[in-house]
PDB file of N, CA and C in Angstrom:
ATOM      1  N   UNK A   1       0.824  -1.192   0.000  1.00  0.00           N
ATOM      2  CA  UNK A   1       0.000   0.000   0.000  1.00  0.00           C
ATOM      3  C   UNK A   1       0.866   1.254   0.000  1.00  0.00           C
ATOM      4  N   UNK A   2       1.992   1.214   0.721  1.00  0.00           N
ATOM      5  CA  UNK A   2       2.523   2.231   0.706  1.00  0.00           C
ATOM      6  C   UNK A   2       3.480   3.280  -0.317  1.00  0.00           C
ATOM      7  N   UNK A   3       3.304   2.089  -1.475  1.00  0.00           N
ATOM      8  CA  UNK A   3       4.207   1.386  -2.609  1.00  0.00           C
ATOM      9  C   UNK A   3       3.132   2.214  -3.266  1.00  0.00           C
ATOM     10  N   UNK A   4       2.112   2.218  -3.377  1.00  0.00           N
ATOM     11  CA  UNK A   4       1.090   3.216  -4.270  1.00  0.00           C
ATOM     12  C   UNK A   4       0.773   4.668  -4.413  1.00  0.00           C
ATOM     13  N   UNK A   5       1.023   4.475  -2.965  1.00  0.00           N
ATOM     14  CA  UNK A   5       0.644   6.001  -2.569  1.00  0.00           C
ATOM     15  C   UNK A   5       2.412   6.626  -2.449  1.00  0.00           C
ATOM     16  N   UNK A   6       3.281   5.807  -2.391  1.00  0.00           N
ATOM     17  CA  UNK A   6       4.828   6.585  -2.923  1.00  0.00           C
ATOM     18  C   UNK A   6       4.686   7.093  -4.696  1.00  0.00           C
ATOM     19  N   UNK A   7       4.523   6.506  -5.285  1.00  0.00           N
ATOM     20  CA  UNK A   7       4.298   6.555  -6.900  1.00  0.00           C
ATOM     21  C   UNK A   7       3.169   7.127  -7.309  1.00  0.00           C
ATOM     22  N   UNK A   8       2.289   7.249  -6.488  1.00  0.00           N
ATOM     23  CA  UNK A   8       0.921   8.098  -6.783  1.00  0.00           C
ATOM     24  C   UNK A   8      -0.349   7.673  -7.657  1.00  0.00           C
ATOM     25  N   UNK A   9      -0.113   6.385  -7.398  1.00  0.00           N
ATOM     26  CA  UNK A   9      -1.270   5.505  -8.052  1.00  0.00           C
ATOM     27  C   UNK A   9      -2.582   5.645  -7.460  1.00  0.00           C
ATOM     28  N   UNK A  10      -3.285   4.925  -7.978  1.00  0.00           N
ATOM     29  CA  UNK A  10      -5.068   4.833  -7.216  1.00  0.00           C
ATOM     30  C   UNK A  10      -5.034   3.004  -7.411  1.00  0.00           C
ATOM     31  N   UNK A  11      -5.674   2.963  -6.301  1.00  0.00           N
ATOM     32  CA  UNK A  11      -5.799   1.544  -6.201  1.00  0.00           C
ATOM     33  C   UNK A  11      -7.241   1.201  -5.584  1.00  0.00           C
ATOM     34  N   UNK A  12      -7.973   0.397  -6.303  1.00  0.00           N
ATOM     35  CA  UNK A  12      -9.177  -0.252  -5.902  1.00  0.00           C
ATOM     36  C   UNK A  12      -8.942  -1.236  -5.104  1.00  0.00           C
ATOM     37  N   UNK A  13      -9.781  -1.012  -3.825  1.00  0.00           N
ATOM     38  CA  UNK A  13      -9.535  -2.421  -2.814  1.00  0.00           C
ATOM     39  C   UNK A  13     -10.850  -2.862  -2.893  1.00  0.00           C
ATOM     40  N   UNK A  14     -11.681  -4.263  -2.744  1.00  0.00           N
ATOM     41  CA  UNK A  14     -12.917  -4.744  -2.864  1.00  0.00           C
ATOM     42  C   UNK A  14     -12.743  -5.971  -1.873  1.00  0.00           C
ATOM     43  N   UNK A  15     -13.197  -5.419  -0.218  1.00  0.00           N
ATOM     44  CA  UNK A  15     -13.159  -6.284   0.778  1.00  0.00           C
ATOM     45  C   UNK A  15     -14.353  -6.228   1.584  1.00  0.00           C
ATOM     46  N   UNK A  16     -14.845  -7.063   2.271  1.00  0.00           N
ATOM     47  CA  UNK A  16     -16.114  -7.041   3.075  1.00  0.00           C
ATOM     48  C   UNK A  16     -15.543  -5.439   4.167  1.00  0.00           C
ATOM     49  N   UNK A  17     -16.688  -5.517   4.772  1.00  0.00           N
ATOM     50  CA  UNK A  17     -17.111  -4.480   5.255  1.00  0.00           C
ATOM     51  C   UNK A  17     -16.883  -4.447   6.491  1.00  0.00           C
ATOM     52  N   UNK A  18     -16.583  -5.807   7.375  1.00  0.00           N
ATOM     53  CA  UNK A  18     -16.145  -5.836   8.489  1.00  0.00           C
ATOM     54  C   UNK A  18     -14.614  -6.012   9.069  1.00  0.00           C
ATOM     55  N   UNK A  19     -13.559  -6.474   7.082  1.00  0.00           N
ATOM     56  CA  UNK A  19     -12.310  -5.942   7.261  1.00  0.00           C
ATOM     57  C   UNK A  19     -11.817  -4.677   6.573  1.00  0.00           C
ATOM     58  N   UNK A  20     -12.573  -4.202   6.560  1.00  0.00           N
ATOM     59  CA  UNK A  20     -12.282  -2.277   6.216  1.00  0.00           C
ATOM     60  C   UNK A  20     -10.798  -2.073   7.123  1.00  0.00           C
ATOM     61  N   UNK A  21     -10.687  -2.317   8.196  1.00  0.00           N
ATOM     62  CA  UNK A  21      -9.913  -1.996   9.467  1.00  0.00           C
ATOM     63  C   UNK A  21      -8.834  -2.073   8.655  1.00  0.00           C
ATOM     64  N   UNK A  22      -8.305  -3.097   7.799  1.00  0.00           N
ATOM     65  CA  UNK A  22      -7.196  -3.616   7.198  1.00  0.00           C
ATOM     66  C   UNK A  22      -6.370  -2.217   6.481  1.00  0.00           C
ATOM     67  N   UNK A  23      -7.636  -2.081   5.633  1.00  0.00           N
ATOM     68  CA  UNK A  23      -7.180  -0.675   4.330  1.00  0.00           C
ATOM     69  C   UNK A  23      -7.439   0.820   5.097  1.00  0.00           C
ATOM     70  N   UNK A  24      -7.917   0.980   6.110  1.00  0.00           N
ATOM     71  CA  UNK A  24      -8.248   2.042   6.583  1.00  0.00           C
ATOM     72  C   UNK A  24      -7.652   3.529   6.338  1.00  0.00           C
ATOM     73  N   UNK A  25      -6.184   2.683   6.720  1.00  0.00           N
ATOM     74  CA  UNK A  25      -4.984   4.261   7.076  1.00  0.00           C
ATOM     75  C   UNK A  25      -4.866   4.386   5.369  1.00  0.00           C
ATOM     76  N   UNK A  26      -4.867   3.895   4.270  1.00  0.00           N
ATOM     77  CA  UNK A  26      -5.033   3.466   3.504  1.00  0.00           C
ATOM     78  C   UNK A  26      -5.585   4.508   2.145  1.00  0.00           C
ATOM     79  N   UNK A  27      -7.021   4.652   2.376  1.00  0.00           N
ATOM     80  CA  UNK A  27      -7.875   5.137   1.912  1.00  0.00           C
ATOM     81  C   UNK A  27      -8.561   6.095   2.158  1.00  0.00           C
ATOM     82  N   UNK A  28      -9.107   6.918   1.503  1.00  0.00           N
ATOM     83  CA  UNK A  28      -9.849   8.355   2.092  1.00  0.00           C
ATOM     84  C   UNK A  28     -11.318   8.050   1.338  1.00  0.00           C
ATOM     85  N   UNK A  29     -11.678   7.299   0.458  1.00  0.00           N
ATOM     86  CA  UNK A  29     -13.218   7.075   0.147  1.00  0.00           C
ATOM     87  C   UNK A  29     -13.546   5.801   0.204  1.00  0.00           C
ATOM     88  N   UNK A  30     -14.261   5.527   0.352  1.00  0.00           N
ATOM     89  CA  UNK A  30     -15.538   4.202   0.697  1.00  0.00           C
ATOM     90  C   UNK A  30     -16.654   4.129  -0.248  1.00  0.00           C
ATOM     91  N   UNK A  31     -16.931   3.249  -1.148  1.00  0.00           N
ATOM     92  CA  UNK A  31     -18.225   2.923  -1.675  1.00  0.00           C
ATOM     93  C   UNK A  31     -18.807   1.658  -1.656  1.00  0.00           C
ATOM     94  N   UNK A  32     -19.941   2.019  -0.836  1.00  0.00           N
ATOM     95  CA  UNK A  32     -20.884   0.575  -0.509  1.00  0.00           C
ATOM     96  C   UNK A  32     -21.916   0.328  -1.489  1.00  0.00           C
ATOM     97  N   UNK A  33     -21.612  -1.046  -1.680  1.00  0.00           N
ATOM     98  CA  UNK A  33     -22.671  -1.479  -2.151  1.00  0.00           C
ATOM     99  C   UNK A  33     -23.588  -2.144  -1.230  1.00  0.00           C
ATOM    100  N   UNK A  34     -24.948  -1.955  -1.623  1.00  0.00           N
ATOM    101  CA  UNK A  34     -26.235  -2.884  -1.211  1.00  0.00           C
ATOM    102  C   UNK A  34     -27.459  -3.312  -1.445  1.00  0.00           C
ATOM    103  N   UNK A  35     -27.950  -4.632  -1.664  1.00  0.00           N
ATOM    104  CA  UNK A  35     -28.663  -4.964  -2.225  1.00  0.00           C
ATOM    105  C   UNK A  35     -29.630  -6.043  -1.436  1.00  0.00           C
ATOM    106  N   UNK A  36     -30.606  -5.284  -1.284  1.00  0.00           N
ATOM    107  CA  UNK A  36     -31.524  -6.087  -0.122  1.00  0.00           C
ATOM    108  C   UNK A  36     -32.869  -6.838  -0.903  1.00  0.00           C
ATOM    109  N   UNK A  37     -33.038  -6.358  -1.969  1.00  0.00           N
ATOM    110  CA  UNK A  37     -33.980  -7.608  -2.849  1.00  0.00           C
ATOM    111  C   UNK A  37     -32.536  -8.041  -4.262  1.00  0.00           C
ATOM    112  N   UNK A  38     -33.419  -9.041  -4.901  1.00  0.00           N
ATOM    113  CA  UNK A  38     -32.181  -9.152  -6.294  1.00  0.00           C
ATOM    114  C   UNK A  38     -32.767  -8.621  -7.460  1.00  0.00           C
ATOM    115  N   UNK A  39     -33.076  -7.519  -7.018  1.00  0.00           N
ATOM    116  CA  UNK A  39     -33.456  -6.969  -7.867  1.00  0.00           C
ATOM    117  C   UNK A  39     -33.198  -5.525  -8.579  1.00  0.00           C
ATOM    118  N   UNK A  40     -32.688  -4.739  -6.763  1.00  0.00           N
ATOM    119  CA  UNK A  40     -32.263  -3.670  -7.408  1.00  0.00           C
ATOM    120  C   UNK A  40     -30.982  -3.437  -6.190  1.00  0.00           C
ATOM    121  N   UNK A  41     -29.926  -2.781  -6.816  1.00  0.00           N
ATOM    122  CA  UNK A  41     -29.069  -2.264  -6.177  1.00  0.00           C
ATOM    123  C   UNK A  41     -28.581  -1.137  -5.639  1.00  0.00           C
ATOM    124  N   UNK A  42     -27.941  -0.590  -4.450  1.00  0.00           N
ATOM    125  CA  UNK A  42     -27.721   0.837  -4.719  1.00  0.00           C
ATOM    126  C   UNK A  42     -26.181   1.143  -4.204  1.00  0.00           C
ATOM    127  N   UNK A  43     -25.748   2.286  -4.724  1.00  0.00           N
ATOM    128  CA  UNK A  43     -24.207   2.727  -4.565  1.00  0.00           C
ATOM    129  C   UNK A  43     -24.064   3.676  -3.174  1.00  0.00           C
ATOM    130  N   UNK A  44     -23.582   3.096  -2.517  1.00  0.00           N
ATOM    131  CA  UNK A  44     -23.608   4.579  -0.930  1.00  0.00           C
ATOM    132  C   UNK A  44     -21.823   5.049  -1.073  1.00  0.00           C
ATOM    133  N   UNK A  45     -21.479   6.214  -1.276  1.00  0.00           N
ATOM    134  CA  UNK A  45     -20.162   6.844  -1.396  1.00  0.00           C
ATOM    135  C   UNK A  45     -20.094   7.482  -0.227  1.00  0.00           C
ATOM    136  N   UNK A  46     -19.084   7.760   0.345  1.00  0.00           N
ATOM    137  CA  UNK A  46     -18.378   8.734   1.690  1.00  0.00           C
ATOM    138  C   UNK A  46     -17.156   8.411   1.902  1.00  0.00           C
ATOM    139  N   UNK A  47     -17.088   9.455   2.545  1.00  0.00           N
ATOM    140  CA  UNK A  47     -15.015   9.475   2.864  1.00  0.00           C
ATOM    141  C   UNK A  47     -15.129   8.518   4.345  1.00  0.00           C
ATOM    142  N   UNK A  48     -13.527   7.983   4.212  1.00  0.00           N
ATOM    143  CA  UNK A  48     -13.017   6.906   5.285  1.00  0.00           C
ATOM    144  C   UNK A  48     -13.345   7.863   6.966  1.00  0.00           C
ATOM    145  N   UNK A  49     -13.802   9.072   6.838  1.00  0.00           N
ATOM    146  CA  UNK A  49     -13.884   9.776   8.330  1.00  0.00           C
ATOM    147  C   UNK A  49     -15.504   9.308   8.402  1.00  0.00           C
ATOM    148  N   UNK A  50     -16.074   9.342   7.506  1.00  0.00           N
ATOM    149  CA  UNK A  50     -17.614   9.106   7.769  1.00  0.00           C
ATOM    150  C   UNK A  50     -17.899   7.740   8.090  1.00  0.00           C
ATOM    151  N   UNK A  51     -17.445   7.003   7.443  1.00  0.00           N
ATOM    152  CA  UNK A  51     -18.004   5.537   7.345  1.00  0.00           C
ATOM    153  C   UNK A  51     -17.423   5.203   9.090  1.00  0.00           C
ATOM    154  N   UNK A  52     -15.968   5.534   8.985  1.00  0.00           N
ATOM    155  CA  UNK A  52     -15.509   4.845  10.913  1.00  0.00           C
ATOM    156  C   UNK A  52     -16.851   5.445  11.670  1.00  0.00           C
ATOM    157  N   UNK A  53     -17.264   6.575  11.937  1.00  0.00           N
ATOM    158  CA  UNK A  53     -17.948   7.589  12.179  1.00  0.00           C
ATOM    159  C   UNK A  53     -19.304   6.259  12.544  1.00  0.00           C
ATOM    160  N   UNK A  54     -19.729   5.989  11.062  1.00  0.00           N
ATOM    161  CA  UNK A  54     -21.502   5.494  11.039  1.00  0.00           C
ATOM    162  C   UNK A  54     -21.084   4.243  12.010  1.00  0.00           C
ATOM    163  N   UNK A  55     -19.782   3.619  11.751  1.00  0.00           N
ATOM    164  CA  UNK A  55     -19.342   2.018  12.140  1.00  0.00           C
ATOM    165  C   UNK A  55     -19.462   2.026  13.633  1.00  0.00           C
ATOM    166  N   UNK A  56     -18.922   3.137  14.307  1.00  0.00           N
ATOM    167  CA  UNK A  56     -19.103   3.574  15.622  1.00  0.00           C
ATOM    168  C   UNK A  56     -20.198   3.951  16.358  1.00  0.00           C
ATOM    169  N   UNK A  57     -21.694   4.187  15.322  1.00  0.00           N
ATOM    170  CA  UNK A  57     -23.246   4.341  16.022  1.00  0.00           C
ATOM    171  C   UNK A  57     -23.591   3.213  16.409  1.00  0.00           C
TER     172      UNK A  57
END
């Protein structure tokens, strides 16, 4: 990770939601997906201060 952000890359991480902790220091945006019928889906975006934030209600 640190290897990316030396060189100035962007890197997509795609991990469950309960090891976020991993990529944390990591990343500054978050986009959730969720899909509670199979039918339709939706996109939730926010920065890594919000999401610790909601994880902590």
């Amino acid at each position: 990770m640190r290897l990316f952000k030396q060189i100035d890359l962007q890197l997509m991480v795609i991990t469950p939601l309960d090891k976020i902790n991993i990529v944390e220091d990591y990343i500054s945006s978050v986009h959730l997906t969720e899909n509670k019928n199979t039918h339709n889906s939706r996109l939730i975006s926010m920065t890594i201060d919000t999401c610790k934030a909601k994880q902590q209600e």
